[in-house]
N, C-alpha and C. Protein backbone atom coordinates (compact mmCIF):
# COMPACT_ATOMS: atom_id res chain seq x y z
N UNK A 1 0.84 -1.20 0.00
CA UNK A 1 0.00 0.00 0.00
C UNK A 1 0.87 1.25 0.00
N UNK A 2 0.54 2.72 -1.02
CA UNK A 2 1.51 3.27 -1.24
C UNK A 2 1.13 4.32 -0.12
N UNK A 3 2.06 4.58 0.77
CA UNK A 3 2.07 5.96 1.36
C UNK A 3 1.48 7.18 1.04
N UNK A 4 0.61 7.43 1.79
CA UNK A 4 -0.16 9.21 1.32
C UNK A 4 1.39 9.81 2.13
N UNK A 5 1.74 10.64 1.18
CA UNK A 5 2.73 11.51 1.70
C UNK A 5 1.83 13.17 2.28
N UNK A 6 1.25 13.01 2.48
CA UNK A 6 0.51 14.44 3.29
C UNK A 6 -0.85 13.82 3.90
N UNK A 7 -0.65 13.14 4.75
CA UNK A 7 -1.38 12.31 5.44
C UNK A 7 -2.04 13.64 6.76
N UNK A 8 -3.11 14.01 6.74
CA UNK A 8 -3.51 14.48 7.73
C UNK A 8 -3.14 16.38 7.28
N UNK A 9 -1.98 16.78 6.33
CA UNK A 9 -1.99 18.15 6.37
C UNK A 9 -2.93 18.61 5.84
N UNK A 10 -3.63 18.60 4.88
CA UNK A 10 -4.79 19.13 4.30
C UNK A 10 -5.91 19.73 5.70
N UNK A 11 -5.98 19.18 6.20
CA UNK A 11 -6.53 18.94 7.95
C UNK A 11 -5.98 20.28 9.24
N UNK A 12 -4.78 20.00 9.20
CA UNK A 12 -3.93 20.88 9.49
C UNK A 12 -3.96 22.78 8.96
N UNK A 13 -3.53 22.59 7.88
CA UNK A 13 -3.54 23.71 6.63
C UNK A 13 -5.48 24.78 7.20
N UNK A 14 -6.75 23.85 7.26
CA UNK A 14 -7.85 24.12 7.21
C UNK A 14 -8.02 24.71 8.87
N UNK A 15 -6.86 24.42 9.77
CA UNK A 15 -6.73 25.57 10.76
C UNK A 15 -6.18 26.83 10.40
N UNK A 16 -5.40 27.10 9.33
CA UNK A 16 -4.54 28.04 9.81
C UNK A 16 -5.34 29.05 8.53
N UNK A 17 -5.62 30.25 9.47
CA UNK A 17 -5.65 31.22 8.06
C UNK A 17 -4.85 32.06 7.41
N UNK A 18 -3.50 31.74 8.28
CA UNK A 18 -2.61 32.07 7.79
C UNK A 18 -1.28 31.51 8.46
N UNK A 19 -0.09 31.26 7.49
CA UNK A 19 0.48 30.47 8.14
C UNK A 19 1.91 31.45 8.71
N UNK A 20 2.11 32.00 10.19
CA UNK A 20 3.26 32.00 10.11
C UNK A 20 4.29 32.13 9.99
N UNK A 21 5.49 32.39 9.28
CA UNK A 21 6.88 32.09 8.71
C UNK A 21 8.32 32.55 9.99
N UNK A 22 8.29 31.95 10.38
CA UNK A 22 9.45 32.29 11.59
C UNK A 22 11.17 32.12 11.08
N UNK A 23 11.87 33.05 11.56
CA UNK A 23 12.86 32.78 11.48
C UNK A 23 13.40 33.04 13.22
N UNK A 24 13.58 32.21 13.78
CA UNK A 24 13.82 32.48 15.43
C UNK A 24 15.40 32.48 15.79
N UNK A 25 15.94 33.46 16.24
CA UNK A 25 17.18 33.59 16.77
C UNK A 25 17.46 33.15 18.04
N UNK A 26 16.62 33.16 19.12
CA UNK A 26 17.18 33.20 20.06
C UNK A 26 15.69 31.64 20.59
N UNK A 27 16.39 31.08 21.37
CA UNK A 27 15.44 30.28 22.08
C UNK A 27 14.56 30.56 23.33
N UNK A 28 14.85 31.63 23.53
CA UNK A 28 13.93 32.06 24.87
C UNK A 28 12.97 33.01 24.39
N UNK A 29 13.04 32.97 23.04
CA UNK A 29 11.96 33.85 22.21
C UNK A 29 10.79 32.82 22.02
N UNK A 30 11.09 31.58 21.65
CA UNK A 30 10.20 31.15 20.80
C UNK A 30 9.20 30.44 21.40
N UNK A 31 8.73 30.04 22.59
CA UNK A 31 7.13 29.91 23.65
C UNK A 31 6.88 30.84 23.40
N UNK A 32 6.99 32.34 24.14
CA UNK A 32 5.98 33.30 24.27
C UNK A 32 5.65 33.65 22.49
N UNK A 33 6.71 33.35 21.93
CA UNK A 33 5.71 34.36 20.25
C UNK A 33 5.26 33.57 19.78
N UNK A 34 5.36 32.27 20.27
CA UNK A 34 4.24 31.06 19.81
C UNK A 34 2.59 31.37 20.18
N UNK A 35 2.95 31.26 21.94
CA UNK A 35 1.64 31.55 22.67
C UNK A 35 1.19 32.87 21.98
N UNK A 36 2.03 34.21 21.73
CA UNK A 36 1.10 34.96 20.90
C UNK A 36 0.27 34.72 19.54
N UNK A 37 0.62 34.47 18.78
CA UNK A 37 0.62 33.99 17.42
C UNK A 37 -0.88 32.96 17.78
N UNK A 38 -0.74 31.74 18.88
CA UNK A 38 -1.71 30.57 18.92
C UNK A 38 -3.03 31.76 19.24
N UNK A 39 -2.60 32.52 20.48
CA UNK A 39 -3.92 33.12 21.26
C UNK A 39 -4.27 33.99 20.36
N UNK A 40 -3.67 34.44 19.20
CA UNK A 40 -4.14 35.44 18.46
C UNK A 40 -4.64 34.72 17.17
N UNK A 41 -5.11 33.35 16.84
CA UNK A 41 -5.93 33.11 16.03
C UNK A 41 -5.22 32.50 15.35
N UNK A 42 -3.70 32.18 15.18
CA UNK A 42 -2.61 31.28 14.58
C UNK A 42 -2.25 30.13 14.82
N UNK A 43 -2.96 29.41 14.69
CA UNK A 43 -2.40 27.83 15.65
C UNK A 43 -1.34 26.97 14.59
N UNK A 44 -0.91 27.38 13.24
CA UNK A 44 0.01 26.51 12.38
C UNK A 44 0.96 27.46 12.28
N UNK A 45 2.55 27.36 12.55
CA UNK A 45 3.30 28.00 12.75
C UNK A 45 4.29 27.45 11.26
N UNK A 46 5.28 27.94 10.80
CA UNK A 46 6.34 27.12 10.33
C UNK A 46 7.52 28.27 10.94
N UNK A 47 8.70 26.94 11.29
CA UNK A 47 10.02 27.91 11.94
C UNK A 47 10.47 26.98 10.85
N UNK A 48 11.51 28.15 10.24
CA UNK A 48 12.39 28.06 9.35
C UNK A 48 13.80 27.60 9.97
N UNK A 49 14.45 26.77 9.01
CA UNK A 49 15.35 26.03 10.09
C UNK A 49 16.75 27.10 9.19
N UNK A 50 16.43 28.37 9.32
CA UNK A 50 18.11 29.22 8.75
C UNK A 50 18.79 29.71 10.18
N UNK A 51 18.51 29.42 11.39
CA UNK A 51 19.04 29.84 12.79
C UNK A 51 19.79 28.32 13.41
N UNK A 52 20.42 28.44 14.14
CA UNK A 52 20.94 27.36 15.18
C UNK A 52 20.54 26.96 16.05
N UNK A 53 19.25 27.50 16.30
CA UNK A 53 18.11 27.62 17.27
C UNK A 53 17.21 26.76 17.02
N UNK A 54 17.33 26.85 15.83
CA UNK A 54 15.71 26.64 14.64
C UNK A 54 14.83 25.09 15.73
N UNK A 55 16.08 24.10 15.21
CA UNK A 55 15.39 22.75 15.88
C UNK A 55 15.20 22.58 17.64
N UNK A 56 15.96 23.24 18.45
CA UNK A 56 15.80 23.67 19.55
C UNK A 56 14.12 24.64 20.28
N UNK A 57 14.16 25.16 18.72
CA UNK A 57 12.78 26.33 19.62
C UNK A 57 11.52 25.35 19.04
N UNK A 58 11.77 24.19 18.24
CA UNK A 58 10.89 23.60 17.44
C UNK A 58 10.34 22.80 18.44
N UNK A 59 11.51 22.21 19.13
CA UNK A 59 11.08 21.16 20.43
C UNK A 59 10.45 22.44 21.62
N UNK A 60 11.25 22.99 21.69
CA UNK A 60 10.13 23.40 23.14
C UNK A 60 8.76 24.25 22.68
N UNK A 61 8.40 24.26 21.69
CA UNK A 61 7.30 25.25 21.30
C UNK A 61 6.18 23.54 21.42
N UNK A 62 7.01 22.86 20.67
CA UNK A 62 5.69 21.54 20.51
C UNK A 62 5.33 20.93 22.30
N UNK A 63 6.48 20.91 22.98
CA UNK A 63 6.51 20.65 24.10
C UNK A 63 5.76 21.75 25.24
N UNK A 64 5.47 23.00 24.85
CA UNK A 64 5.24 23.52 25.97
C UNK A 64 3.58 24.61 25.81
N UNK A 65 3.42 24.46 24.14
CA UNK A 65 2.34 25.44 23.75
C UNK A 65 1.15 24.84 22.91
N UNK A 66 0.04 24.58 24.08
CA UNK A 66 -1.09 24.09 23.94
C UNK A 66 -1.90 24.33 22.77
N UNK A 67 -2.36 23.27 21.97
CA UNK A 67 -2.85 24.09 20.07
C UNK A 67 -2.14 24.23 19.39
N UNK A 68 -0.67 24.17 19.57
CA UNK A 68 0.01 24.42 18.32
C UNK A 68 0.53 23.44 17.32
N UNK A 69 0.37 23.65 16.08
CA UNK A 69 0.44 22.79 15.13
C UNK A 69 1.93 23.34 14.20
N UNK A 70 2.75 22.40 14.42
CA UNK A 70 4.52 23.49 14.34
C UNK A 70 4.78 22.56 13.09
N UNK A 71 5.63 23.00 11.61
CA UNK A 71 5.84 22.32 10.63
C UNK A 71 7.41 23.49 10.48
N UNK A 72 8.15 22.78 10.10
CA UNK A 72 9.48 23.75 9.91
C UNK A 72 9.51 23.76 8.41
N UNK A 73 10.41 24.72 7.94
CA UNK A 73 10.74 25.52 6.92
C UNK A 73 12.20 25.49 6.20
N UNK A 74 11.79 25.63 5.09
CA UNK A 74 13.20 25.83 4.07
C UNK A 74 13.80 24.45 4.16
N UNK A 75 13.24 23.92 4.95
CA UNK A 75 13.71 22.06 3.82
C UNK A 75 14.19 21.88 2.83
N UNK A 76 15.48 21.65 2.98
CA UNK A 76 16.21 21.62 1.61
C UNK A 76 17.26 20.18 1.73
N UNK A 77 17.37 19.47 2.53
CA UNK A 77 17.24 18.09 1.91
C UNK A 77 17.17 16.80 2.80
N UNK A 78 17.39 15.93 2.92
CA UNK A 78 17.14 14.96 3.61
C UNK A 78 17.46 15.11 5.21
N UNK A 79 18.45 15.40 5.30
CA UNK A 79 18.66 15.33 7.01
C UNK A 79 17.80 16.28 7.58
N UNK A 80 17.41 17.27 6.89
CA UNK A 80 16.46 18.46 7.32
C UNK A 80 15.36 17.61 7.99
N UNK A 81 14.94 17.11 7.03
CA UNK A 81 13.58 16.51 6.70
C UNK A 81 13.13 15.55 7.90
N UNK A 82 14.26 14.89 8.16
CA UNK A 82 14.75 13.58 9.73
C UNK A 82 15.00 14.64 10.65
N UNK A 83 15.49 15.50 10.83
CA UNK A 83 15.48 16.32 11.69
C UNK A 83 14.10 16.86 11.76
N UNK A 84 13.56 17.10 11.28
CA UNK A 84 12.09 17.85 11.53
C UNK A 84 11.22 17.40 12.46
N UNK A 85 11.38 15.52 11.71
CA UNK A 85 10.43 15.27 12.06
C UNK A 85 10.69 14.63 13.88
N UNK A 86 12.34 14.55 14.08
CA UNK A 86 12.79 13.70 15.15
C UNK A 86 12.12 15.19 16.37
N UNK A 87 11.87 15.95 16.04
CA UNK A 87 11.70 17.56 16.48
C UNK A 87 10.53 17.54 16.78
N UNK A 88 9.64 16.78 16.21
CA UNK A 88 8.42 16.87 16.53
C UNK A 88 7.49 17.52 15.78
N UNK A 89 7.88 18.30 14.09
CA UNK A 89 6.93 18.90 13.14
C UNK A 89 5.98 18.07 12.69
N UNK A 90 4.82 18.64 12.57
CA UNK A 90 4.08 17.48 12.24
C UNK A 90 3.70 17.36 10.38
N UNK A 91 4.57 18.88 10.45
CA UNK A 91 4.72 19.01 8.47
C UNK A 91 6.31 19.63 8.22
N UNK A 92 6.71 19.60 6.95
CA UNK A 92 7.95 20.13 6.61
C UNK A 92 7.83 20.61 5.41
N UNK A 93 7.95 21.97 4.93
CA UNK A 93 8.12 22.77 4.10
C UNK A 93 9.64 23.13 3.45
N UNK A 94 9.10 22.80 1.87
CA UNK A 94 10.33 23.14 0.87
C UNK A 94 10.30 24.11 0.31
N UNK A 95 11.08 24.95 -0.14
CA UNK A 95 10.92 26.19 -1.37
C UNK A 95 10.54 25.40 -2.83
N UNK A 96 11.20 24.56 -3.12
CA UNK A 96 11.23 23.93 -4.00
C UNK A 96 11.11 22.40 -4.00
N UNK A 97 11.85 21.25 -4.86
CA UNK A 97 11.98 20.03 -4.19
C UNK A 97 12.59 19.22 -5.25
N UNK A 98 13.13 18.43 -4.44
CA UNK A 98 14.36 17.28 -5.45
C UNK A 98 13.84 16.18 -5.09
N UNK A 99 14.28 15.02 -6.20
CA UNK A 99 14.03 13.63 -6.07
C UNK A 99 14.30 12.62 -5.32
N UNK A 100 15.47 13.43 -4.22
CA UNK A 100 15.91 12.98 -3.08
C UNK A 100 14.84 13.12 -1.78
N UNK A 101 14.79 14.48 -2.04
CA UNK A 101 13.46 14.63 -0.64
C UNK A 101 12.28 14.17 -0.84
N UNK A 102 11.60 13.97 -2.25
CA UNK A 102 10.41 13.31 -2.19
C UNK A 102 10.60 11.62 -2.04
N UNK A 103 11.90 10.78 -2.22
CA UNK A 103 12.25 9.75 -1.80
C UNK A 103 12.12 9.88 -0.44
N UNK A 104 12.75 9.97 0.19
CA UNK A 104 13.19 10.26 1.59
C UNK A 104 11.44 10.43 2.06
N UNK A 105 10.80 11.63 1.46
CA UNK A 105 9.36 11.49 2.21
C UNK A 105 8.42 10.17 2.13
N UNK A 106 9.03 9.87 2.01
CA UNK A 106 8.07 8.29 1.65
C UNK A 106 7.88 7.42 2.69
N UNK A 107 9.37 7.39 2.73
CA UNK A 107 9.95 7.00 4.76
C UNK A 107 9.73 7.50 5.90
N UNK A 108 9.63 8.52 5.89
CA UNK A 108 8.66 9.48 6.92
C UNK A 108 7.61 9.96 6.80
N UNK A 109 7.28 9.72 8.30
CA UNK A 109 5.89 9.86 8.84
C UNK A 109 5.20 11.66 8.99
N UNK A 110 6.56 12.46 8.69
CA UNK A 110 6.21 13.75 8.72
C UNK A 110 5.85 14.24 7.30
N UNK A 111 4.52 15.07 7.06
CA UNK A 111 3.89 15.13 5.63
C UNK A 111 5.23 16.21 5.27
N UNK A 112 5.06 16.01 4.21
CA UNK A 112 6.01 17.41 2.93
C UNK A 112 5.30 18.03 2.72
N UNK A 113 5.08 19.80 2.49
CA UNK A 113 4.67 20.92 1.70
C UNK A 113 5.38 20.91 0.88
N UNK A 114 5.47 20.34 -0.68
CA UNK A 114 6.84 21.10 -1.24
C UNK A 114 6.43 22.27 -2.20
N UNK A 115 7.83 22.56 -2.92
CA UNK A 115 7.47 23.91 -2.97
C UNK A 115 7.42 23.98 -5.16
N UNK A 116 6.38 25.02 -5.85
CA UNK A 116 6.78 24.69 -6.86
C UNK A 116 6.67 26.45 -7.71
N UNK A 117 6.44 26.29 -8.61
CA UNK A 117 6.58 27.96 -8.87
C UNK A 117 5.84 27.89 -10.49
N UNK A 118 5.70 26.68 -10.88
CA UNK A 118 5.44 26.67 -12.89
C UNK A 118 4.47 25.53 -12.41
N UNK A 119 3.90 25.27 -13.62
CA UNK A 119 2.87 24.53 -14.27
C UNK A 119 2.89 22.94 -13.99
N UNK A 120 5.03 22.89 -14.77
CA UNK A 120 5.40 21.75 -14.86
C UNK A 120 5.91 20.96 -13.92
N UNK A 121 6.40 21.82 -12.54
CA UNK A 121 6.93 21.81 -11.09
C UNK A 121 5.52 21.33 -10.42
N UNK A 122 4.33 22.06 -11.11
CA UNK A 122 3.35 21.59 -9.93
C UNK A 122 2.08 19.89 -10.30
N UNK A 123 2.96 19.68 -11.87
CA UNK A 123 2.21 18.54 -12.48
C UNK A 123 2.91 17.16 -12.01
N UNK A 124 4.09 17.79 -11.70
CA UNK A 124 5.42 17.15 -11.01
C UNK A 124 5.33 16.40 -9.82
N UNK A 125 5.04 16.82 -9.18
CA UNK A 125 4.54 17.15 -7.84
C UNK A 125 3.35 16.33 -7.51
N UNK A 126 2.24 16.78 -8.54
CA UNK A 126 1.05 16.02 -8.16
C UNK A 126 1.36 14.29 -8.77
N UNK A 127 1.76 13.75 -9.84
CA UNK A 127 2.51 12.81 -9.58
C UNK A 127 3.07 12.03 -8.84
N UNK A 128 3.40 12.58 -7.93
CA UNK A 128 4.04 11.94 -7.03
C UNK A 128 3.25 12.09 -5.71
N UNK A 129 2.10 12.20 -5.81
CA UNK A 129 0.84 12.24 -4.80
C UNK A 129 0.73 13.56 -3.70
N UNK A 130 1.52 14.84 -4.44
CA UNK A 130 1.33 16.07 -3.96
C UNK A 130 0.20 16.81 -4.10
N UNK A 131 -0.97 17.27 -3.87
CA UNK A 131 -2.08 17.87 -4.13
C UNK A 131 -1.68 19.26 -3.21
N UNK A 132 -1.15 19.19 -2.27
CA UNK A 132 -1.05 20.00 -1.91
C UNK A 132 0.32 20.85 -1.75
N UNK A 133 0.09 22.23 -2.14
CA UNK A 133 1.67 22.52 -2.26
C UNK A 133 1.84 24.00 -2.15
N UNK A 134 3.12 24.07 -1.58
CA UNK A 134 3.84 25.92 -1.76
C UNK A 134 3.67 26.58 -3.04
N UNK A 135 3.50 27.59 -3.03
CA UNK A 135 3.62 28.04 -4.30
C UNK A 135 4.68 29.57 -4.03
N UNK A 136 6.10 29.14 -4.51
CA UNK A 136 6.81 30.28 -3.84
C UNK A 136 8.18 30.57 -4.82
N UNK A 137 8.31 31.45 -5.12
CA UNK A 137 8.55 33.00 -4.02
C UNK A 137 7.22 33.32 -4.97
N UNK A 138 5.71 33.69 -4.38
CA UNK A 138 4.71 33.56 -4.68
C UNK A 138 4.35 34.95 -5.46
N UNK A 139 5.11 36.47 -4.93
CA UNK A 139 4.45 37.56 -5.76
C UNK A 139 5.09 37.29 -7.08
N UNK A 140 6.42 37.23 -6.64
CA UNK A 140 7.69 37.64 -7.12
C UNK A 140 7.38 36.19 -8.72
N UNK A 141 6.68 35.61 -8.63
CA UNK A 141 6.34 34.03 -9.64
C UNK A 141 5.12 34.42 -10.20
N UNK A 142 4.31 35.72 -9.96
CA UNK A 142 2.96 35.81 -10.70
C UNK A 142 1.74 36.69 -9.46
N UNK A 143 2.16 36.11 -8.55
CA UNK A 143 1.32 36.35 -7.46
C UNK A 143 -0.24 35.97 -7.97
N UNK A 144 -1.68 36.63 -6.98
CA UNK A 144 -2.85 35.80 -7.61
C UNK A 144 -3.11 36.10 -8.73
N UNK A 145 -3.07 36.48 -9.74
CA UNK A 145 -3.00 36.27 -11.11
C UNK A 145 -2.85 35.20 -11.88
N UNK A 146 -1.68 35.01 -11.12
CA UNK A 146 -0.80 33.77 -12.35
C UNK A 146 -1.33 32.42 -11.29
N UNK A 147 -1.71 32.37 -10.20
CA UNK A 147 -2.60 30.95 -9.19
C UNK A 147 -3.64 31.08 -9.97
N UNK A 148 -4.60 31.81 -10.01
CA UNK A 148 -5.85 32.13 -10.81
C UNK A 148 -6.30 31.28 -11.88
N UNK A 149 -4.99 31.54 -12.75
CA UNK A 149 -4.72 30.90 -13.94
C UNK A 149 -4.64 29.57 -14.02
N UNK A 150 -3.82 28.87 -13.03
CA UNK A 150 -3.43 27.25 -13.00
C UNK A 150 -4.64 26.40 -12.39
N UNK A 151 -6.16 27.91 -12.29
CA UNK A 151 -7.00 26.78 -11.44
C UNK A 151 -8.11 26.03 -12.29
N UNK A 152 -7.85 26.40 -13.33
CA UNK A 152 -8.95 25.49 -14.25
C UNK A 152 -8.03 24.10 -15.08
N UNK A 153 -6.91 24.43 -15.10
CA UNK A 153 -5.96 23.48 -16.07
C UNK A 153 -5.39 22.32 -14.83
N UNK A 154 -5.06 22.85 -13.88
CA UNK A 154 -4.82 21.98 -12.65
C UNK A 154 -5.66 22.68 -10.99
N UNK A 155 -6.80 21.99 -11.18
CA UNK A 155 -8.56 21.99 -10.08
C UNK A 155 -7.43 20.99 -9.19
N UNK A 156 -6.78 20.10 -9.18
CA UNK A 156 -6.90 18.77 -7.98
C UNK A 156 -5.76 19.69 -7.05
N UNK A 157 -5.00 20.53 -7.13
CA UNK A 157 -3.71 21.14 -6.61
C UNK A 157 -4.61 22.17 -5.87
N UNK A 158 -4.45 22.72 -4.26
CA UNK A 158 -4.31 23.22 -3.62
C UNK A 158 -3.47 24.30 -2.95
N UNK A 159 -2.67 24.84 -3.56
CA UNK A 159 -1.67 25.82 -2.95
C UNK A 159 -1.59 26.76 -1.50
N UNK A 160 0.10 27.00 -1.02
CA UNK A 160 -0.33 28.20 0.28
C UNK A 160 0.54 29.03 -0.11
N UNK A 161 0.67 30.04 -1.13
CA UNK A 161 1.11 30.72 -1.27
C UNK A 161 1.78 31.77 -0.37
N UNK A 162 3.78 31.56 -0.50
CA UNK A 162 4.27 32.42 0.33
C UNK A 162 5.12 32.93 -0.62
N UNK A 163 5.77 34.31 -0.23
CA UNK A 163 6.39 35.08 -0.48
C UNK A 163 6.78 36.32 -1.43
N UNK A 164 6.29 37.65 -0.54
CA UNK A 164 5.72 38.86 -0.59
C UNK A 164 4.70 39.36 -0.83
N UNK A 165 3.76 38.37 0.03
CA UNK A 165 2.66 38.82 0.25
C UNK A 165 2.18 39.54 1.38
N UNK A 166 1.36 40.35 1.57
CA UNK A 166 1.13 41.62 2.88
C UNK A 166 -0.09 41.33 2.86
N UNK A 167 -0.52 42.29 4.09
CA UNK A 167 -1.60 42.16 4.57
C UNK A 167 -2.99 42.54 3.32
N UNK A 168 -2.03 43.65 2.70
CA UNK A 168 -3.01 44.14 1.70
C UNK A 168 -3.06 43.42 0.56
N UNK A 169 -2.58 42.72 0.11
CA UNK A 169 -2.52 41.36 -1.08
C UNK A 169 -3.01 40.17 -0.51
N UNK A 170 -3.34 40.22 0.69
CA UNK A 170 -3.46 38.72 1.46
C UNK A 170 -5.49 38.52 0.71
N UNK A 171 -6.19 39.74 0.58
CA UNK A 171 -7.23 39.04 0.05
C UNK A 171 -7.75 38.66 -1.27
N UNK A 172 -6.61 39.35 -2.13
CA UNK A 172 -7.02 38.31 -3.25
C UNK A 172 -6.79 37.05 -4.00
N UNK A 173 -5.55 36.48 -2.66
CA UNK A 173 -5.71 35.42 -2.55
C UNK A 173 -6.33 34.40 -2.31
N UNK A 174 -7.02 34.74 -1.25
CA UNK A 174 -8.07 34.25 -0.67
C UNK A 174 -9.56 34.00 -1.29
N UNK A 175 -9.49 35.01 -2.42
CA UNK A 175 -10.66 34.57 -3.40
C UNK A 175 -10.56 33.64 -4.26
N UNK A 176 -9.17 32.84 -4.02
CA UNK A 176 -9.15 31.73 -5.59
C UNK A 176 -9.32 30.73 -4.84
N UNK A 177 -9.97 29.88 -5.33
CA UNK A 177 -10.23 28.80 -5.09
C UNK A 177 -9.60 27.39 -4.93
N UNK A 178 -8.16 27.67 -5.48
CA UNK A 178 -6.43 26.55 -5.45
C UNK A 178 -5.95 27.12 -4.47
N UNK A 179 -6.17 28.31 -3.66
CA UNK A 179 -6.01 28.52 -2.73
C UNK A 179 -6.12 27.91 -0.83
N UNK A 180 -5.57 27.26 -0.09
CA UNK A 180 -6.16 26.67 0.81
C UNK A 180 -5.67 27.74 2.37
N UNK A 181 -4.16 28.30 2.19
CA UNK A 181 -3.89 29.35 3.32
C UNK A 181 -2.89 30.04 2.68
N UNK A 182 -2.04 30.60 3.36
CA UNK A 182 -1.17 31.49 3.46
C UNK A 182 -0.04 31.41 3.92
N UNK A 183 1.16 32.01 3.46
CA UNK A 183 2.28 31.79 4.54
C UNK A 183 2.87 33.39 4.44
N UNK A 184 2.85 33.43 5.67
CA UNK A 184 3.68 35.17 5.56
C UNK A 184 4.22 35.55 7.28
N UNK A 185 4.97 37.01 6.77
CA UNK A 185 5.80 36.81 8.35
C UNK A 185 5.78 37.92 9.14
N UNK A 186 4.20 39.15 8.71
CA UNK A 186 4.03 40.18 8.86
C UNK A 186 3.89 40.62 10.38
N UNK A 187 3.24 39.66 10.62
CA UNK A 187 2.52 39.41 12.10
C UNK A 187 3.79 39.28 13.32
N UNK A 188 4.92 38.98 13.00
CA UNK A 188 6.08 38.60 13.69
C UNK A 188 7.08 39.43 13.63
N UNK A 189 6.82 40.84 13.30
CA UNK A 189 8.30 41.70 12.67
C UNK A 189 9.46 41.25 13.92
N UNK A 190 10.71 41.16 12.91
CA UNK A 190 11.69 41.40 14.18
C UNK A 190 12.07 41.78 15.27
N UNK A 191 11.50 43.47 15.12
CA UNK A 191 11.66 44.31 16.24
C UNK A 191 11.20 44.27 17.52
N UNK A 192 9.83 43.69 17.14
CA UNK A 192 8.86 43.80 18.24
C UNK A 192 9.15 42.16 18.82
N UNK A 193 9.73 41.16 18.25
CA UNK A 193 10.06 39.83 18.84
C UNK A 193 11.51 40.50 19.42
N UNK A 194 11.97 40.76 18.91
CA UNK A 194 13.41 41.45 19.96
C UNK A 194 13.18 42.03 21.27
N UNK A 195 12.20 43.11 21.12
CA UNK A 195 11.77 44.10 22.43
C UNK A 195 10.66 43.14 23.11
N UNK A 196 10.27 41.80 22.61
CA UNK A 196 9.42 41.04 23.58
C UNK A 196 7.95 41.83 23.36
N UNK A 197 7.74 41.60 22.57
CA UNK A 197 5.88 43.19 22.71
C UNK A 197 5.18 42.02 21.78
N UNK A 198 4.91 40.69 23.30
CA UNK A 198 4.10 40.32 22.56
C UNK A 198 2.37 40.28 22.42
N UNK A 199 2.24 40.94 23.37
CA UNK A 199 0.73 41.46 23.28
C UNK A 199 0.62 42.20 21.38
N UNK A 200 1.81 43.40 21.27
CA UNK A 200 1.59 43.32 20.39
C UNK A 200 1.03 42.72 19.11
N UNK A 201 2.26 41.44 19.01
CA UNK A 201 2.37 40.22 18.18
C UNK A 201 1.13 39.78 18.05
N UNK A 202 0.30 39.41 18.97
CA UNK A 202 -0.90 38.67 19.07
C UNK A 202 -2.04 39.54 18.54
N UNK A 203 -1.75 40.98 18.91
CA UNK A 203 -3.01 42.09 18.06
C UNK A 203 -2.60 41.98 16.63
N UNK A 204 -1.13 42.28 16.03
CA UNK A 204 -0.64 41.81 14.11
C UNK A 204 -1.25 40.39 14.15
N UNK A 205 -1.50 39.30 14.91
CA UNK A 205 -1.92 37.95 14.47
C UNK A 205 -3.25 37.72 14.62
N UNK A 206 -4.41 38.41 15.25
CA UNK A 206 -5.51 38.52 15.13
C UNK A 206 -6.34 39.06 13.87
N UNK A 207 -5.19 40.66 13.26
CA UNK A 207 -5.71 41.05 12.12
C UNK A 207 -5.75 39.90 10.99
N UNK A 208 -4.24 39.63 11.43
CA UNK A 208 -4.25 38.34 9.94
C UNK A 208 -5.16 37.58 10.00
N UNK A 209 -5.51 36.86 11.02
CA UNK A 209 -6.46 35.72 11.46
C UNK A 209 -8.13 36.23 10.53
N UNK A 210 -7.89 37.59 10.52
CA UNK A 210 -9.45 38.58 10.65
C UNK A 210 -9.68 38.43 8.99
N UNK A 211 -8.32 38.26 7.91
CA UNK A 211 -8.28 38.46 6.40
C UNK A 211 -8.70 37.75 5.99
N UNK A 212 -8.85 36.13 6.39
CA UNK A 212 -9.65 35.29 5.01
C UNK A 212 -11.11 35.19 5.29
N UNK A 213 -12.03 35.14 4.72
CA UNK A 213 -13.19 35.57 4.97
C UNK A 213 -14.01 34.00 4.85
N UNK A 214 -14.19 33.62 5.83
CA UNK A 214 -14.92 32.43 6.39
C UNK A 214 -16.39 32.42 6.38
């Protein structure tokens, strides 16, 4: 029997109305801007694994913050991927994706987001029992225009379109229908995770929460 490689994310994804995108420096950051982010209407997080931290804040966020549904980021190749999941993600996100990591996902129990950007990347993909997928660097590749487009020629694909999207582009995404969430990192600016203002954090993660129209 062949492995659903996104076993349960589709499920997942239908919490979040937006997903997210962390890059965490420090580990004593990453509970409280979790707990903001969850209490503010965010319960699917992805931490990007470009810090030294990354798999460290991954474990204590799953370990200590009630509701949260944690999938890491920028997966770029196999050990990532075993690391993710030994971490406790219950998804792992690619920009893109090689024939190595969709091997490798086969063997693990942690689903893949991968990532695609063309037609032929995302026919690719579904092949290999992806329905659901990144669509990224998402403005910067067409933004909703060019998703719009891929939804009558490829209906079975689902996308979460990340990268450079804002608050003010976030709803016409949300009107396409290959559309399922979002990934963006508006809600989390640096500054205010530096100075700790996370009441703040949680009022930027409520608005987002407030954009897709349910």
């Amino acid at each position: 029997m062949t492995k659903n490689p996104q076993k349960g994310l589709e499920a997942a994804l239908l919490k979040a109305p937006i997903v997210p995108v962390m890059v965490i420096e420090n580990l004593k950051d990453a509970v409280p801007l979790a707990r903001a982010l969850v209490k503010g209407g965010l319960p699917v997080l992805e931490i990007t694994l470009r810090t030294a931290a990354a798999l460290e804040c991954i474990k204590a966020i799953v370990s200590e913050v009630e509701g949260v549904i944690v999938g890491s980021g920028t997966v770029l190749d196999v050990k990532q991927l075993k690391a993710s999941e030994k971490a406790g993600c219950v998804f792992a996100v690619s920009p893109g994706c090689t024939d190595k990591i969709l091997k490798a996902a086969k063997d693990q129990k942690i689903s893949l987001l991968p990532g695609s950007a063309t037609a032929s990347e995302a026919m690719k993909l579904l092949e290999h029992g992806y329905a659901l997928q990144k669509f990224f660097p998402a403005e910067q590749s067409g933004g909703a225009s060019y998703l719009a487009s891929l939804s009558s020629p490829l209906p079975q694909i689902k996308f979460c379109p990340t990268g450079g999207i804002t608050p003010a582009l976030a709803p016409s995404y949300f009107q396409l229908p290959n559309v399922i969430t979002l990934g963006g990192s508006w809600m989390a600016p640096k500054a205010l995770v530096a100075e700790g203002k996370w009441e703040e954090i949680e009022r930027l993660a409520r608005e987002a929460a407030a954009l897709r129209q349910r």
